[in-house]
N, C-alpha and C. Protein backbone atom coordinates (compact mmCIF):
# COMPACT_ATOMS: atom_id res chain seq x y z
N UNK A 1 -9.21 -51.95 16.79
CA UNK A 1 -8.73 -50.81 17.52
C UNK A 1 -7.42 -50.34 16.89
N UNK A 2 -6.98 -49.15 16.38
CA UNK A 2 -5.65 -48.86 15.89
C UNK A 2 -4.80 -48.71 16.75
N UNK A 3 -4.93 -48.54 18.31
CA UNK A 3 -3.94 -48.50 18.57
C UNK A 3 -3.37 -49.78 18.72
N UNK A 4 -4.11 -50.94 18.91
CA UNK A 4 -3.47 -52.42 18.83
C UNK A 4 -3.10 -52.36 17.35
N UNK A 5 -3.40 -51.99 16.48
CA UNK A 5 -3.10 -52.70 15.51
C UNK A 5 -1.40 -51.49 14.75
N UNK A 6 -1.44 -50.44 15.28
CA UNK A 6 -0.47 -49.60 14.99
C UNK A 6 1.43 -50.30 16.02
N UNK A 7 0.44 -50.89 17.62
CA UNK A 7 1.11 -51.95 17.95
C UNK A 7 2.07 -53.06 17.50
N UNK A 8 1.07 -53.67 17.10
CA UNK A 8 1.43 -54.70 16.28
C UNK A 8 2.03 -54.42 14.63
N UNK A 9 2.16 -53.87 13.99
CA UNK A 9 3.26 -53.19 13.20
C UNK A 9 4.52 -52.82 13.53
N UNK A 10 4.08 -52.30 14.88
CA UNK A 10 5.64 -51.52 15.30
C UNK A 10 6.39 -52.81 15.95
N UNK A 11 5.62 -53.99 16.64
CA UNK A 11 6.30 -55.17 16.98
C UNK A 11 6.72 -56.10 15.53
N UNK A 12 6.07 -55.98 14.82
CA UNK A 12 6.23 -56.96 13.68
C UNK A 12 7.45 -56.31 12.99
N UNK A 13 7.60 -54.69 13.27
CA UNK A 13 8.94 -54.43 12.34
C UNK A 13 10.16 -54.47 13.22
N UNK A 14 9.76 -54.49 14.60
CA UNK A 14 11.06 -54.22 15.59
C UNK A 14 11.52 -55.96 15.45
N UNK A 15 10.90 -56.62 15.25
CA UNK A 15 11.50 -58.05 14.47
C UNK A 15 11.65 -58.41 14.03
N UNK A 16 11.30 -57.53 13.12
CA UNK A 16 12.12 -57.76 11.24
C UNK A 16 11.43 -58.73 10.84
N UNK A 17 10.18 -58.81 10.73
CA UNK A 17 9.34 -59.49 10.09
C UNK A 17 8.23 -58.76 9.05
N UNK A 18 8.41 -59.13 8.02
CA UNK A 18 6.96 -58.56 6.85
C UNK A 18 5.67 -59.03 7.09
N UNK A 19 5.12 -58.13 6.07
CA UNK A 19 3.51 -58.31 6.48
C UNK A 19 3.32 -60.02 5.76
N UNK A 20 4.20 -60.41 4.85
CA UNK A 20 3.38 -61.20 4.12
C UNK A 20 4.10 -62.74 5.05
N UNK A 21 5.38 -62.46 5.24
CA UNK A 21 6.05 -63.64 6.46
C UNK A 21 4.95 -63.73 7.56
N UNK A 22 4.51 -62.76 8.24
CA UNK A 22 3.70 -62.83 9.39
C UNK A 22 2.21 -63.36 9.15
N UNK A 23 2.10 -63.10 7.55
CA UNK A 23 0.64 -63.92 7.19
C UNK A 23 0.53 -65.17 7.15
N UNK A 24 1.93 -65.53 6.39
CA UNK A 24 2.22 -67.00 6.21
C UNK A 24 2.20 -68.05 6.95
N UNK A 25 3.12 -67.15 8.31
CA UNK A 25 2.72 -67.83 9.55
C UNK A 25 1.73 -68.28 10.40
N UNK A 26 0.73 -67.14 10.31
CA UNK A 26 -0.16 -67.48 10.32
C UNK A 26 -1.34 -67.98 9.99
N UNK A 27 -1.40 -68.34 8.68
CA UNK A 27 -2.18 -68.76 7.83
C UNK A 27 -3.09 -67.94 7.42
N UNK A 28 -2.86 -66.65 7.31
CA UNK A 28 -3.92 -65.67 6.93
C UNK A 28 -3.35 -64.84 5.39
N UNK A 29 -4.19 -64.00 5.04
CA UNK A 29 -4.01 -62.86 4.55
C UNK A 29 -3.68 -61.71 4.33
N UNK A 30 -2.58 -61.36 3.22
CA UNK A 30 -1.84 -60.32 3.77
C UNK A 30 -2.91 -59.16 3.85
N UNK A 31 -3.77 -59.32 3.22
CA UNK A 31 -4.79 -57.99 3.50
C UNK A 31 -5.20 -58.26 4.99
N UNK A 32 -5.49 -58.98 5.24
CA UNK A 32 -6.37 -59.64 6.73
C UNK A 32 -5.45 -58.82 7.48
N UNK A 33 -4.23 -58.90 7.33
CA UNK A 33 -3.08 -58.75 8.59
C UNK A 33 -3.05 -57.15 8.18
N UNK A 34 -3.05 -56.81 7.14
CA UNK A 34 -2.72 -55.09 6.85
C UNK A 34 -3.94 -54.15 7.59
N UNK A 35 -5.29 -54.79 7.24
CA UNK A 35 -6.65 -54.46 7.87
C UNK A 35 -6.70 -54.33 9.33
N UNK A 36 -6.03 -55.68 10.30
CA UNK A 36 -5.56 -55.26 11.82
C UNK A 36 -4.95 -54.37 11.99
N UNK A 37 -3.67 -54.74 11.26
CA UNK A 37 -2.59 -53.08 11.21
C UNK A 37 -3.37 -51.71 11.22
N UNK A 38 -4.05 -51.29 10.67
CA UNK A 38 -5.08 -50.56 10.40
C UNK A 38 -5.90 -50.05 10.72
N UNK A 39 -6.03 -51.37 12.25
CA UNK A 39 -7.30 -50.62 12.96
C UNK A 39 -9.01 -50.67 12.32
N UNK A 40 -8.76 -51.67 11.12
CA UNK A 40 -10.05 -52.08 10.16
C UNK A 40 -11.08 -52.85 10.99
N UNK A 41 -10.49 -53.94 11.08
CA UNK A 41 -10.43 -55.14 11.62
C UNK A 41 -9.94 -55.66 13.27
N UNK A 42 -10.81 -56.33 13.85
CA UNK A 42 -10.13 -56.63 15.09
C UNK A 42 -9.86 -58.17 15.05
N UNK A 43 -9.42 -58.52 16.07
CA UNK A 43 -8.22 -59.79 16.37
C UNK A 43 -9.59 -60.70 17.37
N UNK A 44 -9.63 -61.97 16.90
CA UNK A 44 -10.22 -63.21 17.93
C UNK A 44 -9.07 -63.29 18.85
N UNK A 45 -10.08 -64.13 19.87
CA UNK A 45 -9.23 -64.64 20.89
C UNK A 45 -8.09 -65.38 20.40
N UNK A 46 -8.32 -66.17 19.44
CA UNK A 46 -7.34 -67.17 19.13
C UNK A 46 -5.91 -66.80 18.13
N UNK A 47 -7.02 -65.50 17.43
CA UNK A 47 -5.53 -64.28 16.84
C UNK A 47 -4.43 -63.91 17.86
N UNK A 48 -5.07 -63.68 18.75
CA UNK A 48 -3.56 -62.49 19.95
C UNK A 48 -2.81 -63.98 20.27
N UNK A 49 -3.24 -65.47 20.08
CA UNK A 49 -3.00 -66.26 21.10
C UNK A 49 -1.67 -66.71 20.06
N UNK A 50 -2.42 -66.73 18.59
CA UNK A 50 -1.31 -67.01 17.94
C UNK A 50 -0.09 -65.78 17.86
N UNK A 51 -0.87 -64.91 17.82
CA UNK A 51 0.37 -63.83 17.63
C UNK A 51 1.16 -63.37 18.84
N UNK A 52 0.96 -63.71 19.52
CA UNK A 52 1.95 -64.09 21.01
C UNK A 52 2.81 -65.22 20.68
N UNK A 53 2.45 -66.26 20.23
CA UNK A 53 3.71 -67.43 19.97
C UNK A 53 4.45 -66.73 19.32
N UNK A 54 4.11 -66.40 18.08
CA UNK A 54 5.05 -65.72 16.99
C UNK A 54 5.70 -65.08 17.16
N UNK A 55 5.66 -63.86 18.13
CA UNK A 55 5.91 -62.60 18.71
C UNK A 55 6.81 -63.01 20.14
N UNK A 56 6.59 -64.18 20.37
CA UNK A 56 7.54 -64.64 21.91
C UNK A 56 6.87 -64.01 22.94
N UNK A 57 5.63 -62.95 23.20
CA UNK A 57 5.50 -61.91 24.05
C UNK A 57 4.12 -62.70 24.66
N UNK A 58 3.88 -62.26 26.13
CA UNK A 58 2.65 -62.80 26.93
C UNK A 58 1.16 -61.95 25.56
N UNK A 59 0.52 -62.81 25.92
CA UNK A 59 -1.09 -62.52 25.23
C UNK A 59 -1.68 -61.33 25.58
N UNK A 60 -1.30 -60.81 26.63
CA UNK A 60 -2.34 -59.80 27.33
C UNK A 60 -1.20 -58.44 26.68
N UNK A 61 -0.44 -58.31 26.26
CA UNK A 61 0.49 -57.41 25.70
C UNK A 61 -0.53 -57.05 24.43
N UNK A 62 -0.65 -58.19 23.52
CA UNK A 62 -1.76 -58.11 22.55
C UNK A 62 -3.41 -57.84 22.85
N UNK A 63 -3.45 -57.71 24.00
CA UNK A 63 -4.98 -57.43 24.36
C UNK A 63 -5.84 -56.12 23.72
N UNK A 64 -5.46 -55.48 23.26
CA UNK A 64 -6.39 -54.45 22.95
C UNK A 64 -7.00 -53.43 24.23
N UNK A 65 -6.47 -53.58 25.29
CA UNK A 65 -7.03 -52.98 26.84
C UNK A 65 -7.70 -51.89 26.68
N UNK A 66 -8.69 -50.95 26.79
CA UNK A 66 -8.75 -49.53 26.72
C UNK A 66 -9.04 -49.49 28.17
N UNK A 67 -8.66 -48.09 28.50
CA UNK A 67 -8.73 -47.96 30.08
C UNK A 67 -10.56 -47.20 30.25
N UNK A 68 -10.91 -47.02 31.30
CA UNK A 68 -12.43 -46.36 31.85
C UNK A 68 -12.27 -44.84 31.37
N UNK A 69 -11.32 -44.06 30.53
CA UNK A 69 -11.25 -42.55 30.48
C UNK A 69 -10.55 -42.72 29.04
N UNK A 70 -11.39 -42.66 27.69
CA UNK A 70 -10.69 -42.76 26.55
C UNK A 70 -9.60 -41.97 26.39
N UNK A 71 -10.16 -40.57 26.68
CA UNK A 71 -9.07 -39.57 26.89
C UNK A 71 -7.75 -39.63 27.58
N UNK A 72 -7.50 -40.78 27.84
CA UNK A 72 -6.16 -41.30 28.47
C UNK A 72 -5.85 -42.26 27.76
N UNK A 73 -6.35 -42.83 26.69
CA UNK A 73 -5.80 -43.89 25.42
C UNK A 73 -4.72 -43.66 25.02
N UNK A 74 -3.55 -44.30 24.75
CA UNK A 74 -1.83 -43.89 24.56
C UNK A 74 -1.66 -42.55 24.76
N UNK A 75 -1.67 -42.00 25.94
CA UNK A 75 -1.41 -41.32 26.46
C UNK A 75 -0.80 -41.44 28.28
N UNK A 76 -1.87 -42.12 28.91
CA UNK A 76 -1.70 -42.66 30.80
C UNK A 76 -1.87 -44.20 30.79
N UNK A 77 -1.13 -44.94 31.79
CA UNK A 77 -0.96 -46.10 31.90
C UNK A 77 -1.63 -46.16 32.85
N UNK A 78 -2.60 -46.51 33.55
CA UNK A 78 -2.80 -46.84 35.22
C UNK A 78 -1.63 -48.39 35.43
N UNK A 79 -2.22 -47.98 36.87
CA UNK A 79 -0.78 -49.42 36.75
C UNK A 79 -1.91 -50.61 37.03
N UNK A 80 -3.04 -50.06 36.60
CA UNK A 80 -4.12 -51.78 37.30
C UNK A 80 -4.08 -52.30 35.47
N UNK A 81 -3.91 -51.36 34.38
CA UNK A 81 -4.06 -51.58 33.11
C UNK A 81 -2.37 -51.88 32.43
N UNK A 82 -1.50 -51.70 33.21
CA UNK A 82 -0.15 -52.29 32.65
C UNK A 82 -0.62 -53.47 31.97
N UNK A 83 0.66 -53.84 30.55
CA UNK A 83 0.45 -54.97 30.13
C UNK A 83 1.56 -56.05 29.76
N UNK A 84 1.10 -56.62 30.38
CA UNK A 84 2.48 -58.04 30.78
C UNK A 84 3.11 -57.98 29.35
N UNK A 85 4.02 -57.97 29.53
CA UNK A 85 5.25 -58.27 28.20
C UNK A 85 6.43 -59.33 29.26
N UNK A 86 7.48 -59.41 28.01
CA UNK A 86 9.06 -59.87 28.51
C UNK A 86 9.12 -61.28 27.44
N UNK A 87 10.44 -61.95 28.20
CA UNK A 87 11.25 -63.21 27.25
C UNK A 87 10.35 -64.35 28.08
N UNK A 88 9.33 -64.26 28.99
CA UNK A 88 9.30 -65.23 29.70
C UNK A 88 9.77 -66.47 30.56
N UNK A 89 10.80 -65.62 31.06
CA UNK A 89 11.76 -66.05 32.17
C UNK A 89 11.40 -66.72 33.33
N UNK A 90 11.51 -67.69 33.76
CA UNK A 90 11.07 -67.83 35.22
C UNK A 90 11.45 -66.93 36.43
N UNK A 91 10.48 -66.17 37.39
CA UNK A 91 11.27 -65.49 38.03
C UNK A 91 11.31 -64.20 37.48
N UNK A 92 10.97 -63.91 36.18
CA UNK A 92 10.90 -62.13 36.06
C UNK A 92 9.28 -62.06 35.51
N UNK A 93 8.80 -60.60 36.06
CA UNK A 93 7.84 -60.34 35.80
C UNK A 93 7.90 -58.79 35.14
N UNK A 94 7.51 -59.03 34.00
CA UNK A 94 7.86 -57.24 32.86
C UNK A 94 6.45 -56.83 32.78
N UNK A 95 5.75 -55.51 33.07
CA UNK A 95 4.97 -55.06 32.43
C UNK A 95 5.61 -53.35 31.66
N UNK A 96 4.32 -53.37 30.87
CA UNK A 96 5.49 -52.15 29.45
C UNK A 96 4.48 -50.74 30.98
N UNK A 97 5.48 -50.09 30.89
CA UNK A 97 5.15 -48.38 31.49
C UNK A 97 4.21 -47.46 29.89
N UNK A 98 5.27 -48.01 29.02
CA UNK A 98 5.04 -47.39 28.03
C UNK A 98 3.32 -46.96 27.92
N UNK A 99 2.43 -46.49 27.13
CA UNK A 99 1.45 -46.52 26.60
C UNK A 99 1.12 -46.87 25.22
N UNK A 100 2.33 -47.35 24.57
CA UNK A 100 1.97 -48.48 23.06
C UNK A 100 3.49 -48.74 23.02
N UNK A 101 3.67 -49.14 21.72
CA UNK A 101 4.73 -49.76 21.30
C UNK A 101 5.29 -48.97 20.23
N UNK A 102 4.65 -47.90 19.98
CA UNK A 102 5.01 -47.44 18.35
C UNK A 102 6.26 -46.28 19.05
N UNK A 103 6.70 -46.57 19.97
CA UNK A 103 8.07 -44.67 20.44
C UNK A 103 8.88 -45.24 19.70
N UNK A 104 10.20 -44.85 19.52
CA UNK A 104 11.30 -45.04 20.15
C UNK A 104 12.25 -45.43 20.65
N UNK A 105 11.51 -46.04 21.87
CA UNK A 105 11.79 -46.15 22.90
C UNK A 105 11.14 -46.99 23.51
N UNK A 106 11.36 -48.01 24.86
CA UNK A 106 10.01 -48.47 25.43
C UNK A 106 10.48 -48.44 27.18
N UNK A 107 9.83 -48.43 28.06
CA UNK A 107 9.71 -48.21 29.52
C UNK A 107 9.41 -49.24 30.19
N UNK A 108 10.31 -50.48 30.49
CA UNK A 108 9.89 -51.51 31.65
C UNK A 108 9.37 -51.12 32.94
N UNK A 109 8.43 -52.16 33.88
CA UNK A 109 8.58 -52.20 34.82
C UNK A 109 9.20 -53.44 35.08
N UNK A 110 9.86 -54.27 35.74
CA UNK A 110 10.37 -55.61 35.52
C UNK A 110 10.55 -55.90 37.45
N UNK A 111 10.19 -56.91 38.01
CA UNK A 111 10.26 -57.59 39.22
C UNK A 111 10.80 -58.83 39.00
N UNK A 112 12.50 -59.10 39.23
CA UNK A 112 12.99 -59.99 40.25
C UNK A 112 12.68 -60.57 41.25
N UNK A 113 12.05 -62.03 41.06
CA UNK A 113 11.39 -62.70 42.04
C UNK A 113 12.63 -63.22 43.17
N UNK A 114 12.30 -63.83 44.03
CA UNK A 114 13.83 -64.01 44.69
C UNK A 114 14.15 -65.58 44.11
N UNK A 115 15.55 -65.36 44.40
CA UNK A 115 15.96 -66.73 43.64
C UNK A 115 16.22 -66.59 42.47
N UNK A 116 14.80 -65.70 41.85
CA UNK A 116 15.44 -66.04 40.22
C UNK A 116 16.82 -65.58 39.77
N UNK A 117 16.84 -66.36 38.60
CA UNK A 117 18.38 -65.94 37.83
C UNK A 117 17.84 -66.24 36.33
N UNK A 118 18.76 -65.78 35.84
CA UNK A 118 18.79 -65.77 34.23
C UNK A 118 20.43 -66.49 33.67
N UNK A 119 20.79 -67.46 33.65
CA UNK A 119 22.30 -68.42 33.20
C UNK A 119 22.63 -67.75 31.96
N UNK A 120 21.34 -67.64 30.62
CA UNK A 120 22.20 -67.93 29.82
C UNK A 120 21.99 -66.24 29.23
N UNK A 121 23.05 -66.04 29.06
CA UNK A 121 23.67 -64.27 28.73
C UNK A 121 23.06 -64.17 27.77
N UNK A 122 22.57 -63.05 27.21
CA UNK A 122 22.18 -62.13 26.32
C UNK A 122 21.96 -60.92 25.75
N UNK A 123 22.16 -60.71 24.63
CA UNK A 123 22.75 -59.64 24.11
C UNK A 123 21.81 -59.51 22.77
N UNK A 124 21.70 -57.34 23.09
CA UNK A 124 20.41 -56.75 22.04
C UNK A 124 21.35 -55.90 21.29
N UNK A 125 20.63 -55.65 20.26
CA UNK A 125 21.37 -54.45 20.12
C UNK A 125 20.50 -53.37 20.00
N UNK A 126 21.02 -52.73 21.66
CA UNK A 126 20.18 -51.88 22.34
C UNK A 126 20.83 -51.02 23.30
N UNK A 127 20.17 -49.74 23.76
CA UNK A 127 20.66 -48.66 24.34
C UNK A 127 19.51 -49.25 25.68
N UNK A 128 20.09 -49.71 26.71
CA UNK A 128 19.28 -49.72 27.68
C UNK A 128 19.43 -48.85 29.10
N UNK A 129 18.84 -48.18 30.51
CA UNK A 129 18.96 -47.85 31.14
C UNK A 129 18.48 -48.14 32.02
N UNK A 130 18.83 -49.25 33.32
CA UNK A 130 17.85 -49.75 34.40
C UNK A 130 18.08 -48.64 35.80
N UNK A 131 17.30 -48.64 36.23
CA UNK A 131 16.69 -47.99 37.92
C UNK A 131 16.31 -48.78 38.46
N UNK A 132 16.95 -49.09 39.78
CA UNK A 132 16.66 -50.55 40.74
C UNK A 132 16.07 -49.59 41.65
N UNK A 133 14.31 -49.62 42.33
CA UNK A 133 13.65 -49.05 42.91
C UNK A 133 13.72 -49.26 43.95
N UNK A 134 13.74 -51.22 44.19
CA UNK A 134 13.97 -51.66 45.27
C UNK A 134 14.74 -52.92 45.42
N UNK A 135 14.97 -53.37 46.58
CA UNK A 135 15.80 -54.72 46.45
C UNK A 135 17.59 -54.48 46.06
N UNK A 136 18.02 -55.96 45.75
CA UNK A 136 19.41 -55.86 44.72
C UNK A 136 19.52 -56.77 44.18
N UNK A 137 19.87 -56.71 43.32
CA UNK A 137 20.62 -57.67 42.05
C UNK A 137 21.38 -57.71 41.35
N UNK A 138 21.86 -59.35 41.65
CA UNK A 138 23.47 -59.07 41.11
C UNK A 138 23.24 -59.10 39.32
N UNK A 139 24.22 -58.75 38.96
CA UNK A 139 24.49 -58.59 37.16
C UNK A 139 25.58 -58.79 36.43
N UNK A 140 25.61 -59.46 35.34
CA UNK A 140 27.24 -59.64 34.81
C UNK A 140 26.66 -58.95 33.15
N UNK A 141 27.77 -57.92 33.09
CA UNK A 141 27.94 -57.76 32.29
C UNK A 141 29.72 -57.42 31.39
N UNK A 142 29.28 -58.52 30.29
CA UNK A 142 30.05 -58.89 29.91
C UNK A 142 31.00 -60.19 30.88
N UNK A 143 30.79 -60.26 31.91
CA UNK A 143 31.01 -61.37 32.52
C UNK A 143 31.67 -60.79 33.70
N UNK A 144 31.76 -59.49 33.95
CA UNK A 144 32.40 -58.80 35.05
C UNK A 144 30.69 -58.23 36.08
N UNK A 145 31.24 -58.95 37.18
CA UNK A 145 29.79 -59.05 37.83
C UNK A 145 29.84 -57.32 38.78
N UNK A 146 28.51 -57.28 39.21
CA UNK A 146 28.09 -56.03 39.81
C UNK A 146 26.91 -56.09 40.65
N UNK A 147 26.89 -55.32 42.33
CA UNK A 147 26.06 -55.70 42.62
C UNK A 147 25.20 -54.22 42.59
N UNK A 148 24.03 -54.15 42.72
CA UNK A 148 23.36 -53.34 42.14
C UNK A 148 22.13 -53.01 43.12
N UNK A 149 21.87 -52.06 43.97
CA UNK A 149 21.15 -52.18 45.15
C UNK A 149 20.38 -50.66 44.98
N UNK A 150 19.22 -50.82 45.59
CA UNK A 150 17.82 -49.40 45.49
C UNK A 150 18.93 -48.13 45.34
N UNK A 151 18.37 -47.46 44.36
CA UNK A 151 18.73 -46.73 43.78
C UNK A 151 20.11 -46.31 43.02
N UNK A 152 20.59 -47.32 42.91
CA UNK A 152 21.53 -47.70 41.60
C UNK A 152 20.98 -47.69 40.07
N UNK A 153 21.52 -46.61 39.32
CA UNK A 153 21.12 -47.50 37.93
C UNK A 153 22.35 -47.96 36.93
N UNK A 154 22.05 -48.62 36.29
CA UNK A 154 23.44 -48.51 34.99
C UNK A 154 22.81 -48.70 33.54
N UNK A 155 23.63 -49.10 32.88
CA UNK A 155 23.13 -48.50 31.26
C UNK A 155 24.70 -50.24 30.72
N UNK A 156 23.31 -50.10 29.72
CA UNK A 156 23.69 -51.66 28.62
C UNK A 156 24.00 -50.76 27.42
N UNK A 157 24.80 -51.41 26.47
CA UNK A 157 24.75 -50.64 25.35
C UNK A 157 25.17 -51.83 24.42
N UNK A 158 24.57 -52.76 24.24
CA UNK A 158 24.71 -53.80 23.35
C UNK A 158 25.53 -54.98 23.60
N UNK A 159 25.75 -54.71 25.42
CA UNK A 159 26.73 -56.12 25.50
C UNK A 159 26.19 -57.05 26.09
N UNK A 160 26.35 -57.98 26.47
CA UNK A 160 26.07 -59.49 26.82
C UNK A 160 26.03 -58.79 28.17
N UNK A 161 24.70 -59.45 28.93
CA UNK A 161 24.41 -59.55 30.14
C UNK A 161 23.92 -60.65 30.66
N UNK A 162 23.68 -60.73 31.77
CA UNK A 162 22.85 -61.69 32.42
C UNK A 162 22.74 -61.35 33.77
N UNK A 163 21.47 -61.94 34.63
CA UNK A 163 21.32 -61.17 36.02
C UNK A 163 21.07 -62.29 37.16
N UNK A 164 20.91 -62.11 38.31
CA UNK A 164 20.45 -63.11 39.50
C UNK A 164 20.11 -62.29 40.96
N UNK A 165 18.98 -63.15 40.79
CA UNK A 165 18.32 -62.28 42.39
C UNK A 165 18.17 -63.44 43.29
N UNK A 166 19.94 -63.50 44.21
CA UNK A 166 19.57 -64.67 45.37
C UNK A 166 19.59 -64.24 46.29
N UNK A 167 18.77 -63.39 46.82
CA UNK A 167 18.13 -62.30 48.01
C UNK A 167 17.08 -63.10 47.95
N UNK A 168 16.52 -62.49 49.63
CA UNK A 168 15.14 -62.73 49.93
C UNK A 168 14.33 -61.54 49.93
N UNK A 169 14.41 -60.82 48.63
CA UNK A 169 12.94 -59.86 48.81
C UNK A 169 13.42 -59.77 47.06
N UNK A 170 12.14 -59.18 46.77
CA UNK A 170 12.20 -58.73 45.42
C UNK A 170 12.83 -57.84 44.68
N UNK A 171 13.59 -57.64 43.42
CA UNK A 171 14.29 -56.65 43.24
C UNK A 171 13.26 -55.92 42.19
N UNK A 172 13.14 -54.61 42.27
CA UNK A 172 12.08 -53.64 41.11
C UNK A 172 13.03 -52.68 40.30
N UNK A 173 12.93 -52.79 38.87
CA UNK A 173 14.16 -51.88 38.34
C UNK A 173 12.69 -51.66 36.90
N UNK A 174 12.93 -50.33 36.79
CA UNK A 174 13.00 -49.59 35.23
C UNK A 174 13.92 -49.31 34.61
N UNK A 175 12.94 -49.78 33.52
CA UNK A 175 14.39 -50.03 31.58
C UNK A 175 13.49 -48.98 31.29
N UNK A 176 14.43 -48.43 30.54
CA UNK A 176 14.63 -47.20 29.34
C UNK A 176 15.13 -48.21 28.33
N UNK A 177 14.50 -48.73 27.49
CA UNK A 177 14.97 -49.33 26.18
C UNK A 177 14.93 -48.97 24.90
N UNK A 178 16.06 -48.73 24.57
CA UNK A 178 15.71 -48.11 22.81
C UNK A 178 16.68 -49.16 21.88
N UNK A 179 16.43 -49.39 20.74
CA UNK A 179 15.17 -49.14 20.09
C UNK A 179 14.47 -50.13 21.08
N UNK A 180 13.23 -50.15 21.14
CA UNK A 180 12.32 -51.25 21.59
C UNK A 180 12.55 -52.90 20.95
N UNK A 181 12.29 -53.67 22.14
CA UNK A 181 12.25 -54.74 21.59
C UNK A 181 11.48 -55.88 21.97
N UNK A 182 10.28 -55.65 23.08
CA UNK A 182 8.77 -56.60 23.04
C UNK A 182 7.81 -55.86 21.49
């Protein structure tokens, strides 16, 4: 399918990885891997499974999904066809809004489970913009904390963050992330 495989290019370069590093890793061929890219060739089960380790990103991100209306192929997301991405955090749940990976740009949906937290800070270098839909959550950035409640948003711009949801309901926020980085 090209659009998985135009995907997976745009993830393999947003991590600064080559075609022939990403073969290596995997024990394949750099043609093999250029041919997915390509849209030649499709991916086994056990391809997306490896290229999810590699990639840090959930499997079903790599799924190849097409929705029931081709004519909505990277173009409309339904939200029953979202596809799980993120760092795999305990406690957060990311699916991409986006409709591929190749913008820009990319569009979280992300759910704060309660309780969860994230300790150890981190930092992209990235233009981000969250919208808390529902819930609140607290946030440190740069180590100066903030609490952040439905319909609040704020904006990252490459500094060290970290977040915690010790509420009892869920917190729902959209990222505006550029450049992309699942």
């Amino acid at each position: 399918m090209a659009d998985l495989g135009a995907d997976l290019r745009a993830l393999r370069k947003t991590k600064g990885i080559t075609l022939t590093e990403l073969a290596e890793r995997l024990g394949k061929s750099v043609g093999w891997l250029s041919q997915i890219e390509r849209g030649i060739s499709k991916l086994s089960s056990e391809d997306i499974d490896r290229l999810a380790d590699v990639f840090d990103v959930a499997p079903s991100l790599l799924d190849g999904r097409e929705g029931p209306d081709v004519r909505e192929n990277g173009i409309i997301v339904r939200s029953s066809d979202r596809r799980m991405i993120g760092e795999r955090v305990p406690g957060l749940v990311e699916e991409l809004l986006s409709p591929d990976l190749t913008d820009s740009f990319e569009v979280i949906h992300s759910t704060f489970l309660p309780g969860s937290e994230r300790e150890d800070a981190i930092n992209r270098p990235t233009q981000e913009l969250a919208f808390l839909v529902s819930g609140k959550l607290k946030i440190w950035l740069e180590d100066e904390p903030f609490l952040i409640r439905q319909g609040d948003s704020f904006r990252i711009r490459g500094d060290k963050y970290r977040w915690a949801n010790p509420f009892d309901e869920p917190a729902v926020a959209v990222w505006i992330i550029s450049p992309p980085v699942y």
